[in-house]
C-alpha atoms as a PDB file:
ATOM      1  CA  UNK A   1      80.454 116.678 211.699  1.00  0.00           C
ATOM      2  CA  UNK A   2      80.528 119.873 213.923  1.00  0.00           C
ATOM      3  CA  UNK A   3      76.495 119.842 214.303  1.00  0.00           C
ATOM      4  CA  UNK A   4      76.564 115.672 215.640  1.00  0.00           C
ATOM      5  CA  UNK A   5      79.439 117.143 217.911  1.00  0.00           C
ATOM      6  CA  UNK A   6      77.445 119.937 219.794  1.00  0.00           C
ATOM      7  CA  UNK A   7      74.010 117.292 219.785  1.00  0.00           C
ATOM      8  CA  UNK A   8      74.495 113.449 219.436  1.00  0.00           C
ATOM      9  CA  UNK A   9      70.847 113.624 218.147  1.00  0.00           C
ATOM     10  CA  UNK A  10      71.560 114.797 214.966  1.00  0.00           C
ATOM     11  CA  UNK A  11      73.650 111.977 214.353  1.00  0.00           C
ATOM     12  CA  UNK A  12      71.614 109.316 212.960  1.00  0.00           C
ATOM     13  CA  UNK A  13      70.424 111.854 209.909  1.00  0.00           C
ATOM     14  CA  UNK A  14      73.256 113.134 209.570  1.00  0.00           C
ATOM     15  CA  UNK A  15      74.163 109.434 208.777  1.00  0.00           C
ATOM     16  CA  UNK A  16      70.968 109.178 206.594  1.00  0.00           C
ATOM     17  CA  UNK A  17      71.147 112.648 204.782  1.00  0.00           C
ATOM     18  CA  UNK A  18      74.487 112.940 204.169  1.00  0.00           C
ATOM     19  CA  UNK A  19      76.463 116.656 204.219  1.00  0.00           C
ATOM     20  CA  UNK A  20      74.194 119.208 203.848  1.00  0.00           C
ATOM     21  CA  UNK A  21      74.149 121.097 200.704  1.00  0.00           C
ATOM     22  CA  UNK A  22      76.965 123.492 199.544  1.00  0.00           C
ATOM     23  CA  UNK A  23      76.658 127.085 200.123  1.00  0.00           C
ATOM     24  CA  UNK A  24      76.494 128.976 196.945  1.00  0.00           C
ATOM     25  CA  UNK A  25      77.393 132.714 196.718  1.00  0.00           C
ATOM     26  CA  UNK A  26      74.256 135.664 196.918  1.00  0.00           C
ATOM     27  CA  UNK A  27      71.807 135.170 194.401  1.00  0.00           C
ATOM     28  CA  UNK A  28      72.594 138.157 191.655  1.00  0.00           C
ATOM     29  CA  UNK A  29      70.283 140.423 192.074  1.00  0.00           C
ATOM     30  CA  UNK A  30      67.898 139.970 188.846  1.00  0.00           C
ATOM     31  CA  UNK A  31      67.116 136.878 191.297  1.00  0.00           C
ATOM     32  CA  UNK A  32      66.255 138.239 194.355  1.00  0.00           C
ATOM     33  CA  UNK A  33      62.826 140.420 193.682  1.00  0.00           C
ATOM     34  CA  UNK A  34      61.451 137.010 192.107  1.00  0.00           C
ATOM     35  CA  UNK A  35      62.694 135.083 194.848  1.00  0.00           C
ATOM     36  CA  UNK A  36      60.906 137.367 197.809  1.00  0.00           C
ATOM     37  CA  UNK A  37      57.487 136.850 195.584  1.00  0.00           C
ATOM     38  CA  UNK A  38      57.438 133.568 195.372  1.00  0.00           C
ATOM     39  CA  UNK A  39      58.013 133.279 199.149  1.00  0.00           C
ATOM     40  CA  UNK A  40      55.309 135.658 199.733  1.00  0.00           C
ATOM     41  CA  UNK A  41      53.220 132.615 197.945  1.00  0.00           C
ATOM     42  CA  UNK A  42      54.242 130.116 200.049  1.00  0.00           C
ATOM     43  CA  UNK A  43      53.606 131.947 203.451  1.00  0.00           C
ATOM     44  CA  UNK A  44      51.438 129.281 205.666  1.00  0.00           C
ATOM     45  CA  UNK A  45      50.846 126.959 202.699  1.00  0.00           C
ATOM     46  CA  UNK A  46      51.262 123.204 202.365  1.00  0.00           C
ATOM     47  CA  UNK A  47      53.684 122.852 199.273  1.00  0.00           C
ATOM     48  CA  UNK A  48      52.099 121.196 197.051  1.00  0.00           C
ATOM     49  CA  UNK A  49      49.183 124.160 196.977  1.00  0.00           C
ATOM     50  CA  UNK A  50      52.009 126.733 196.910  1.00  0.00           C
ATOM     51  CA  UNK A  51      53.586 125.524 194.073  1.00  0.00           C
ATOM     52  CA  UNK A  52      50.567 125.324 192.145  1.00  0.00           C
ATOM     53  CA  UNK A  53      49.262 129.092 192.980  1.00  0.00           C
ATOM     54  CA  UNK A  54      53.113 130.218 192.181  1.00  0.00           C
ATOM     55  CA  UNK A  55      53.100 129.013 188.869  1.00  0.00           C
ATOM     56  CA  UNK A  56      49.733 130.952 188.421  1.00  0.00           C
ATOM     57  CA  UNK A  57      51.104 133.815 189.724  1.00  0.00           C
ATOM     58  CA  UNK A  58      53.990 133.592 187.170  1.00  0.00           C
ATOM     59  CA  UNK A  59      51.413 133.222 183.969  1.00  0.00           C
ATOM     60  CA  UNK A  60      49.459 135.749 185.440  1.00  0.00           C
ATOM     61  CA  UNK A  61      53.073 138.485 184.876  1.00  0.00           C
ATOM     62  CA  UNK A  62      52.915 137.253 181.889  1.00  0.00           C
ATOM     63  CA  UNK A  63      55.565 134.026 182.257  1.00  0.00           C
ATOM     64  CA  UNK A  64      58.326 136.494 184.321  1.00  0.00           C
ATOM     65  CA  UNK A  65      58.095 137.769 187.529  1.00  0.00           C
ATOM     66  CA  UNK A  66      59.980 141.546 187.920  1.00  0.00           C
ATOM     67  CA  UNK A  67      59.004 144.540 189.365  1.00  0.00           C
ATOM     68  CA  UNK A  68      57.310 145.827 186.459  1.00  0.00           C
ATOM     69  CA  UNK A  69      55.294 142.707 185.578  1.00  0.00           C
ATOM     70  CA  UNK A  70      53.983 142.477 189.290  1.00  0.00           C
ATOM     71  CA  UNK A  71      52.998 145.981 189.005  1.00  0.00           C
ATOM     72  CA  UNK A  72      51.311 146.114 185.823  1.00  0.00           C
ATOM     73  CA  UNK A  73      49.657 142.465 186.953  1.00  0.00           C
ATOM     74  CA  UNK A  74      47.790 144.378 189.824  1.00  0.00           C
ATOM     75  CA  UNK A  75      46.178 143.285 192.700  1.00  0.00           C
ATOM     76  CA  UNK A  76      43.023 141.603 191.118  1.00  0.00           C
ATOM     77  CA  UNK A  77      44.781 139.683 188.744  1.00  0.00           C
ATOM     78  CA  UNK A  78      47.006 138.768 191.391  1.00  0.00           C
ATOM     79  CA  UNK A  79      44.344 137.894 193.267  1.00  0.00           C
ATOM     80  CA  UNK A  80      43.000 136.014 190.243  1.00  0.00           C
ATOM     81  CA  UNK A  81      45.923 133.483 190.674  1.00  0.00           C
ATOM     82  CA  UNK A  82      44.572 132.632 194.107  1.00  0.00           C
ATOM     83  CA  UNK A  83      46.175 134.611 196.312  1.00  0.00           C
ATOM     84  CA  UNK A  84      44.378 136.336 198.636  1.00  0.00           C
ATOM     85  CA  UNK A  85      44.143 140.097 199.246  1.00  0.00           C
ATOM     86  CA  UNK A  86      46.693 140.234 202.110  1.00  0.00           C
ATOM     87  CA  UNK A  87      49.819 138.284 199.902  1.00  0.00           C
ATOM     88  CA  UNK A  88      48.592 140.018 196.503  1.00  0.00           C
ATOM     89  CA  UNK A  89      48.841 143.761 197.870  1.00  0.00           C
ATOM     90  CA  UNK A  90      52.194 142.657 199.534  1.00  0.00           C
ATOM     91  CA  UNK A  91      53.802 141.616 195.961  1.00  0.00           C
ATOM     92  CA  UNK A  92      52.525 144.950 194.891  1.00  0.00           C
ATOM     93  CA  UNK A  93      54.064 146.865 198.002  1.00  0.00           C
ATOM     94  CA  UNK A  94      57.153 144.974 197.392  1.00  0.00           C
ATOM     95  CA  UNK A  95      57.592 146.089 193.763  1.00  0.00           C
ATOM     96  CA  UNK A  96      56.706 149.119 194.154  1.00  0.00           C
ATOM     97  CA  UNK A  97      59.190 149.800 197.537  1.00  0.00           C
ATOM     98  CA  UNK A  98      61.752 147.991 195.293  1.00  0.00           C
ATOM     99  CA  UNK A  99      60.981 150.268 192.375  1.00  0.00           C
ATOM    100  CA  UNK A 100      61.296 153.715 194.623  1.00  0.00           C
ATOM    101  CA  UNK A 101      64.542 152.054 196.346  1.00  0.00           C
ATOM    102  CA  UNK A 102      62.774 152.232 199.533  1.00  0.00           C
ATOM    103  CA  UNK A 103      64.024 148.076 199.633  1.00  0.00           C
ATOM    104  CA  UNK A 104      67.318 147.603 198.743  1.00  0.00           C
ATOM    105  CA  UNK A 105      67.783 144.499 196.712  1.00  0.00           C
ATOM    106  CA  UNK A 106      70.782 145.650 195.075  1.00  0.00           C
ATOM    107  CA  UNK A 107      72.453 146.262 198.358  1.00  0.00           C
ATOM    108  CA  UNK A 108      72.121 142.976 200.228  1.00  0.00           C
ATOM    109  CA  UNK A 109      75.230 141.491 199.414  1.00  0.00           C
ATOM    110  CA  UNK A 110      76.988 143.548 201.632  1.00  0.00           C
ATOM    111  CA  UNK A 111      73.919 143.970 204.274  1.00  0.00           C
ATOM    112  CA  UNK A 112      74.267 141.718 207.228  1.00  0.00           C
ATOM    113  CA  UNK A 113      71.577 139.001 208.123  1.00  0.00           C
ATOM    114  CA  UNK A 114      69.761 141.907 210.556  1.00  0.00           C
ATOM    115  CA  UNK A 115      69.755 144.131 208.189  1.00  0.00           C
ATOM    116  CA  UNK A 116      68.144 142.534 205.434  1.00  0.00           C
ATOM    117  CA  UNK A 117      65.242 141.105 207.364  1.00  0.00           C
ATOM    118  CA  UNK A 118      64.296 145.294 208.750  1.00  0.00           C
ATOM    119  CA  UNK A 119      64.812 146.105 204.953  1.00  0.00           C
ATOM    120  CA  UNK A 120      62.939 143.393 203.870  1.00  0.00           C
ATOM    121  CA  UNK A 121      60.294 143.321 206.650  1.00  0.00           C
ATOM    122  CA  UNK A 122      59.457 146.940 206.128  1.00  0.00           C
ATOM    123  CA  UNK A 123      57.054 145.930 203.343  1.00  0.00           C
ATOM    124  CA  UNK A 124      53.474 145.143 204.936  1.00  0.00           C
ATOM    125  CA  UNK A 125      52.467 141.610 204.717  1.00  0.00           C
ATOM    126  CA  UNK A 126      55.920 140.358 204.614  1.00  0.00           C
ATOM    127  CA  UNK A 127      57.027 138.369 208.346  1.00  0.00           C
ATOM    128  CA  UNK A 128      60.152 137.366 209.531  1.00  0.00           C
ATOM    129  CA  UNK A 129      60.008 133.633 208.358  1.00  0.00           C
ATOM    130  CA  UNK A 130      59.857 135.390 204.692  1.00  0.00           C
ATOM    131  CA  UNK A 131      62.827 136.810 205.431  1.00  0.00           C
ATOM    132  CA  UNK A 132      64.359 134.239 206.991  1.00  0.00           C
ATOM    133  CA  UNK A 133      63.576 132.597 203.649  1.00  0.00           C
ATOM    134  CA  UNK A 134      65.201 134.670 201.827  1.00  0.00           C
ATOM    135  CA  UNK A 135      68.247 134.575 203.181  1.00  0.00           C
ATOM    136  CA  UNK A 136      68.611 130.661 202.887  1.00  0.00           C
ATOM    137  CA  UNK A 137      67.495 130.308 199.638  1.00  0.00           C
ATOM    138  CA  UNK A 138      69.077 133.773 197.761  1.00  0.00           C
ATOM    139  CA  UNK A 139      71.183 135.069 200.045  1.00  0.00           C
ATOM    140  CA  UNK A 140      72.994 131.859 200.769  1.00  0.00           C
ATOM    141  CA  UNK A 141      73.489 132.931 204.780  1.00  0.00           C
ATOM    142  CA  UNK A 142      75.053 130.405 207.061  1.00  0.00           C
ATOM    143  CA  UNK A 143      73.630 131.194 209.904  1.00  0.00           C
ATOM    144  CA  UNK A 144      69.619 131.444 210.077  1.00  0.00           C
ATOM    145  CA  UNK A 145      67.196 129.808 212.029  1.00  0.00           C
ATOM    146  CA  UNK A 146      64.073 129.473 211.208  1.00  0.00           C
ATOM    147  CA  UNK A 147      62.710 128.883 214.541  1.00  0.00           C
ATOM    148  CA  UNK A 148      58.907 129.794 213.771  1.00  0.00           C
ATOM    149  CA  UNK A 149      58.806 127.677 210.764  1.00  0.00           C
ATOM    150  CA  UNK A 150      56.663 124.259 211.423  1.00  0.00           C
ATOM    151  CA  UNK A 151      58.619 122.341 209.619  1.00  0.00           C
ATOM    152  CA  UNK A 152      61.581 122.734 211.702  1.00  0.00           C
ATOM    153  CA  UNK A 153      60.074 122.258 214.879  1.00  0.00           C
ATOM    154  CA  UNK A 154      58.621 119.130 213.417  1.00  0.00           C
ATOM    155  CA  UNK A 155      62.089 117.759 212.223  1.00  0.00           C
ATOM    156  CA  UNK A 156      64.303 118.858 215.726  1.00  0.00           C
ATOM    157  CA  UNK A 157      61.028 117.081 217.788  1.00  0.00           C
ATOM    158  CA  UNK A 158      61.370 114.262 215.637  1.00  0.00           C
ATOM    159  CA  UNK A 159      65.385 114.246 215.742  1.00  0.00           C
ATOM    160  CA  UNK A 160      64.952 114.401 219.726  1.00  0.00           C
ATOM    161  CA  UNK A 161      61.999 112.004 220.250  1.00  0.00           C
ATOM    162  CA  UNK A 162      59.894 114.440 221.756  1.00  0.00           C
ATOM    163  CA  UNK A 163      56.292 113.535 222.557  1.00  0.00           C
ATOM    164  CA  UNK A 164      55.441 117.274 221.235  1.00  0.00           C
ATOM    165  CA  UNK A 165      56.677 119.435 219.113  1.00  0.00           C
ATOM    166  CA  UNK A 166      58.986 121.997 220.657  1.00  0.00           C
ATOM    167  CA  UNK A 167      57.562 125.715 221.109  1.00  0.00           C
ATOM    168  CA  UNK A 168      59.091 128.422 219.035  1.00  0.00           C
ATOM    169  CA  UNK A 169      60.423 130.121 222.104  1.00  0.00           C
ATOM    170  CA  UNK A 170      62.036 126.742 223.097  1.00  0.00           C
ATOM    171  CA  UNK A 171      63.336 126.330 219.671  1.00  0.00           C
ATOM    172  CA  UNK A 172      64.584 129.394 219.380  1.00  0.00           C
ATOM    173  CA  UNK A 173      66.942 129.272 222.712  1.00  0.00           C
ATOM    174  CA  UNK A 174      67.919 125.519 221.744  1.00  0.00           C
ATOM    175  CA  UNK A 175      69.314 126.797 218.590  1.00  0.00           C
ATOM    176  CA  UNK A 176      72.141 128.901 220.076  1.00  0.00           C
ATOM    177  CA  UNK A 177      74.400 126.101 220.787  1.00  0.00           C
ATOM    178  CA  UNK A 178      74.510 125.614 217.100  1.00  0.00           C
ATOM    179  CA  UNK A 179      75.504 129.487 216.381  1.00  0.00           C
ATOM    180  CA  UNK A 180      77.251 130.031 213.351  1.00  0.00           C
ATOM    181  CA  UNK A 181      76.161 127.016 211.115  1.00  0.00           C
ATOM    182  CA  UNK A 182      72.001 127.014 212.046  1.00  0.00           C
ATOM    183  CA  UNK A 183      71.074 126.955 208.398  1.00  0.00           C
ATOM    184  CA  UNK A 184      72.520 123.710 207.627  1.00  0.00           C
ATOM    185  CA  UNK A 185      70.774 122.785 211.284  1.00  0.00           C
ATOM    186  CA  UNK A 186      67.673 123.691 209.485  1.00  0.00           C
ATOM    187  CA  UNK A 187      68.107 121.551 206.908  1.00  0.00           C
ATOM    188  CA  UNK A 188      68.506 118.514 208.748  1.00  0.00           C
ATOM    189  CA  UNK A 189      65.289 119.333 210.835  1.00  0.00           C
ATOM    190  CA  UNK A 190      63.416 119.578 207.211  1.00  0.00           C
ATOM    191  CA  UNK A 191      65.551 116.513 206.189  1.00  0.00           C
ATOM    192  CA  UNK A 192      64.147 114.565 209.356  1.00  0.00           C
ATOM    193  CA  UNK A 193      60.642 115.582 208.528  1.00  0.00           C
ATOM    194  CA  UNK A 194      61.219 114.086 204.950  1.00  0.00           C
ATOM    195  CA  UNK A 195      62.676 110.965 205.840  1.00  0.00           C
ATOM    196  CA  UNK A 196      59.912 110.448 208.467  1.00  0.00           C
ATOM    197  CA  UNK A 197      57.231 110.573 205.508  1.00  0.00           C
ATOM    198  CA  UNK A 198      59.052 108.343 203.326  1.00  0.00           C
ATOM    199  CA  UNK A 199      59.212 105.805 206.063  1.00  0.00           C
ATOM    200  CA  UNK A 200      55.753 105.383 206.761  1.00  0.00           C
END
């Protein structure tokens, strides 16, 4: 395993996860605005909380999330879900950037990783770790790291013993030895964090 190769750490979950999983092709594109949303929802929420407003904020389009149902939905209604003001109007933003072209779903297959996250990140209320995603969950990219997300400094401290978790900055700069294959790098750090809770 190339990742075990560049850092011996990762070697006993490798072991214990197993290959990560495979890469699929782009999410077609009646996937992606839907996909962007329900990331939106899950900005700096524990998962469990998320999922619960999501499916909210699906009844409340009326059991599909698109463009149009997000716009006719509205920011109170949205709001009704329990979202609050800053995620609601950023759904709305979204579709309605989407809707005017100003965000380019349609062209992100052939957009690199960069340019996705400016195209993407143009819409207020919508960060880099949105983005970032985005492109591991729709966009299938290879090579994303997440190095903001808390999940996967949690996993690489636990993968490296460290007494604290590892700063973003930190993070960030250890990640380059793994250029090229960072998403699956990712994974195991969220994979760590996972088997860590099952084990106590």
């Amino acid at each position: 395993m190339h990742i075990a190769r560049r850092d011996q750490a990762f070697q006993s979950i490798v072991d214990l996860a197993g290959p990560p999983p495979l890469r699929r092709r782009a999410a077609p594109q009646s996937r992606r605005f839907p996909s962007l949303v329900r990331s939106i929802t899950y900005q700096l929420l524990a998962t469990s909380a998320a999922n619960t407003i999501h499916q909210r904020v699906v009844g409340a389009c009326g059991g599909e999330v698109t463009v149009a149902s997000v716009l006719d939905a509205g920011v109170e209604r949205l709001r009704g879900a329990g979202l609050n003001r800053t995620k609601a109007q950023a759904m709305i933003d979204l579709a309605g950037d989407v809707n005017e072209r100003r965000v380019r779903l349609s062209d992100h297959g052939r957009m690199s990783d960069e340019e996705i996250v400016r195209d993407v990140t143009s819409v207020r209320g919508i960060g880099p770790w949105t983005a970032q995603m985005y492109l591991i969950t729709t966009m299938a990219r290879r090579d994303v790291w997440p190095a903001g997300d808390f999940g996967v400094r949690n996993g690489w401290s636990l993968v490296h013993g460290l007494d604290e978790i590892i700063s973003e900055r930190q993070l960030r700069a250890d990640g380059d030895r793994f250029e090229g294959e960072r998403t699956a790098v990712a994974w195991y750090c969220w994979e760590a964090v996972h088997f860590s809770r099952q084990s106590k």
